[in-house]
C-alpha atoms as a PDB file:
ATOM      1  CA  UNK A   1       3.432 -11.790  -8.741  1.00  0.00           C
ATOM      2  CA  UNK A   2       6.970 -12.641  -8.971  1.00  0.00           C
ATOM      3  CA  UNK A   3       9.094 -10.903  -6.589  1.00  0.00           C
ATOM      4  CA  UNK A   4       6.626  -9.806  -4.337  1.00  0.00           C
ATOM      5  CA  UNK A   5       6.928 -10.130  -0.721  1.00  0.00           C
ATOM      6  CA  UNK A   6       3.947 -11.772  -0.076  1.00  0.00           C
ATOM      7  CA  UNK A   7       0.712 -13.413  -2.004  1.00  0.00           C
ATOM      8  CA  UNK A   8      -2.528 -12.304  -2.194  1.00  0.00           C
ATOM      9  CA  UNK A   9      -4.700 -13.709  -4.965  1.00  0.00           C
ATOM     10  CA  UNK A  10      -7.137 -11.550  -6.722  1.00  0.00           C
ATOM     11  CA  UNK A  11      -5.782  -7.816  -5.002  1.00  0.00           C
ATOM     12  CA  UNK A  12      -3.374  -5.474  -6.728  1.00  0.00           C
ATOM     13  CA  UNK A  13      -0.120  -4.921  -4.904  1.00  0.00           C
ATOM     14  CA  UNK A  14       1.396  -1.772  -4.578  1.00  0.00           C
ATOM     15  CA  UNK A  15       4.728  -2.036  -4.128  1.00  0.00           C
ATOM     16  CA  UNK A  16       5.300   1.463  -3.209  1.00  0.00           C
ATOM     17  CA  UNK A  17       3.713   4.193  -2.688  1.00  0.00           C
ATOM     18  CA  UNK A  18       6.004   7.601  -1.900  1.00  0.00           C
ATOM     19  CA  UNK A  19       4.935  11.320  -1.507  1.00  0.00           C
ATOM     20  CA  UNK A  20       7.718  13.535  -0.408  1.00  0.00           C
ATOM     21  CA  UNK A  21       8.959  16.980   0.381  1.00  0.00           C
ATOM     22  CA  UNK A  22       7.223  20.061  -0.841  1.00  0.00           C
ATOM     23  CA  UNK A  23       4.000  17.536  -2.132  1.00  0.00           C
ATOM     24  CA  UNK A  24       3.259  16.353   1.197  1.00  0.00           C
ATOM     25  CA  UNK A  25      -0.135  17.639   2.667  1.00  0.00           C
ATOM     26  CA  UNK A  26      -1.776  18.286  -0.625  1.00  0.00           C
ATOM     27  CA  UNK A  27      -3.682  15.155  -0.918  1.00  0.00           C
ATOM     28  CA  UNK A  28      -2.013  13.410  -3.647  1.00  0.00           C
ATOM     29  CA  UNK A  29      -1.785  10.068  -1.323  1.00  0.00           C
ATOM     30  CA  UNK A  30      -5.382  10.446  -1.172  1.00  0.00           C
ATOM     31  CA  UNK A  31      -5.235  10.404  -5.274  1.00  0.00           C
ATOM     32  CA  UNK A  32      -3.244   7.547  -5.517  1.00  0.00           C
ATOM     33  CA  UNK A  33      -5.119   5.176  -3.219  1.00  0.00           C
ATOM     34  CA  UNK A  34      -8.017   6.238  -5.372  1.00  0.00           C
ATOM     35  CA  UNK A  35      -6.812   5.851  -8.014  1.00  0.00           C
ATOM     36  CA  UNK A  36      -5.407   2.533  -6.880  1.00  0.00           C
ATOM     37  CA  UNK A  37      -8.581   1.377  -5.670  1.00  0.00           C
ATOM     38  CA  UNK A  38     -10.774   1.987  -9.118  1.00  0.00           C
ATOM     39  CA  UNK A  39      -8.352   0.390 -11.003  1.00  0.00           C
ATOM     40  CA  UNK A  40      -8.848  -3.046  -8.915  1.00  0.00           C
ATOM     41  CA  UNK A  41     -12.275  -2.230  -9.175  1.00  0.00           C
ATOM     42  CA  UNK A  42     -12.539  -1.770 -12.604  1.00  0.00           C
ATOM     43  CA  UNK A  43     -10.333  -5.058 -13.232  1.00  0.00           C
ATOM     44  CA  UNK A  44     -12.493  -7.147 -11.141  1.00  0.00           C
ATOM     45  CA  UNK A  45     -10.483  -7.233  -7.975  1.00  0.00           C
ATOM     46  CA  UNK A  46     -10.686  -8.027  -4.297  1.00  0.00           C
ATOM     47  CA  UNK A  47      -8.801  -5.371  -3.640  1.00  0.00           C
ATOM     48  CA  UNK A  48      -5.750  -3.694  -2.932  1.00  0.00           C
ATOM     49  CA  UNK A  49      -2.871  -5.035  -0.638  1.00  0.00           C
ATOM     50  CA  UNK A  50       0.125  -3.228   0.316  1.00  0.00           C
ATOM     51  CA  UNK A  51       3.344  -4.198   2.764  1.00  0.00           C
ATOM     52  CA  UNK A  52       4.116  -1.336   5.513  1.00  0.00           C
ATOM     53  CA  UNK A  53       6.692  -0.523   7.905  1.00  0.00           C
ATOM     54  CA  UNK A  54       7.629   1.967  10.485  1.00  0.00           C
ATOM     55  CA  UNK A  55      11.256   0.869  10.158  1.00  0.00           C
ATOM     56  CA  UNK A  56      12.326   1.379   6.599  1.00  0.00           C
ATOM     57  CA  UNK A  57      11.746   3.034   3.567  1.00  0.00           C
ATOM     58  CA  UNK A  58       8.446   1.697   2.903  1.00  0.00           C
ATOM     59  CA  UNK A  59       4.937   3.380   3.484  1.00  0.00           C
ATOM     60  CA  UNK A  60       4.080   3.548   6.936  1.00  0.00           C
ATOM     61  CA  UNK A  61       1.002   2.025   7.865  1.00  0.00           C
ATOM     62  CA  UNK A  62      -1.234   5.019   9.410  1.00  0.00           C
ATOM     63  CA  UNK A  63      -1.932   6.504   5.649  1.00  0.00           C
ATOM     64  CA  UNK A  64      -3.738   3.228   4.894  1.00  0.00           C
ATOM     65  CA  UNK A  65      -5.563   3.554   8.287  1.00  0.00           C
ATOM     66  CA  UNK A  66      -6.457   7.180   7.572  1.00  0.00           C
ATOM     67  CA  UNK A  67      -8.087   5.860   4.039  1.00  0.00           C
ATOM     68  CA  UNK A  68     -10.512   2.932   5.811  1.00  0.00           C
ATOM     69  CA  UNK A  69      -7.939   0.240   5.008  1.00  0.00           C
ATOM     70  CA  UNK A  70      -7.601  -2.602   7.538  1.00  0.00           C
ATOM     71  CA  UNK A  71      -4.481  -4.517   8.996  1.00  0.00           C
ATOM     72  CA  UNK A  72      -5.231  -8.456   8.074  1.00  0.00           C
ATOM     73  CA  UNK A  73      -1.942  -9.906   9.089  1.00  0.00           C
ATOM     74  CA  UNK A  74       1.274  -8.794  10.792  1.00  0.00           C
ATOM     75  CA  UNK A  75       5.055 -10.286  10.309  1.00  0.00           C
ATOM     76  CA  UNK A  76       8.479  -9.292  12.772  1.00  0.00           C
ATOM     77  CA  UNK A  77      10.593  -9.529   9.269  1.00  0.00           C
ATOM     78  CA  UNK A  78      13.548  -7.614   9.019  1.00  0.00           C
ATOM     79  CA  UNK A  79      13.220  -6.211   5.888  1.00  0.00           C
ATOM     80  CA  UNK A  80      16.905  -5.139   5.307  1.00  0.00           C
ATOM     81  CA  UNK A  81      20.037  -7.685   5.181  1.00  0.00           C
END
């Protein structure tokens, strides 16, 4: 996928994945990994891959963990200029 920060053949990427404010706590992460999920499933996928960080605006990675998904690599990238 063009512009993506890494390559992983045969999983969907999601380049982002954001609940905020007032919709936090109602489960709608849970929905969109789901929903995530069945998609690659239903297109034949691998699987799903996603970058994380504990530093920037990206997902961190313990709502992945929470969900059964497992760390497969790990990169000391600063992710901002």
């Amino acid at each position: 996928m063009p512009g993506a920060p890494f390559h992983a053949d045969g999983y969907m990427l999601i380049h982002c994945l954001w609940v905020v404010g007032k919709s936090k706590g109602k489960g709608l992460s849970t929905a969109l990994l789901d929903a995530c999920v069945a998609d690659a499933k239903k297109q034949r996928l691998k699987g799903v891959a996603m970058v994380t960080s504990e530093k920037v605006w990206l997902s961190g990675r313990r709502v992945l963990d929470k969900h059964g998904f497992e760390c497969v690599d790990t990169a000391a990238v600063d992710l901002l200029p």
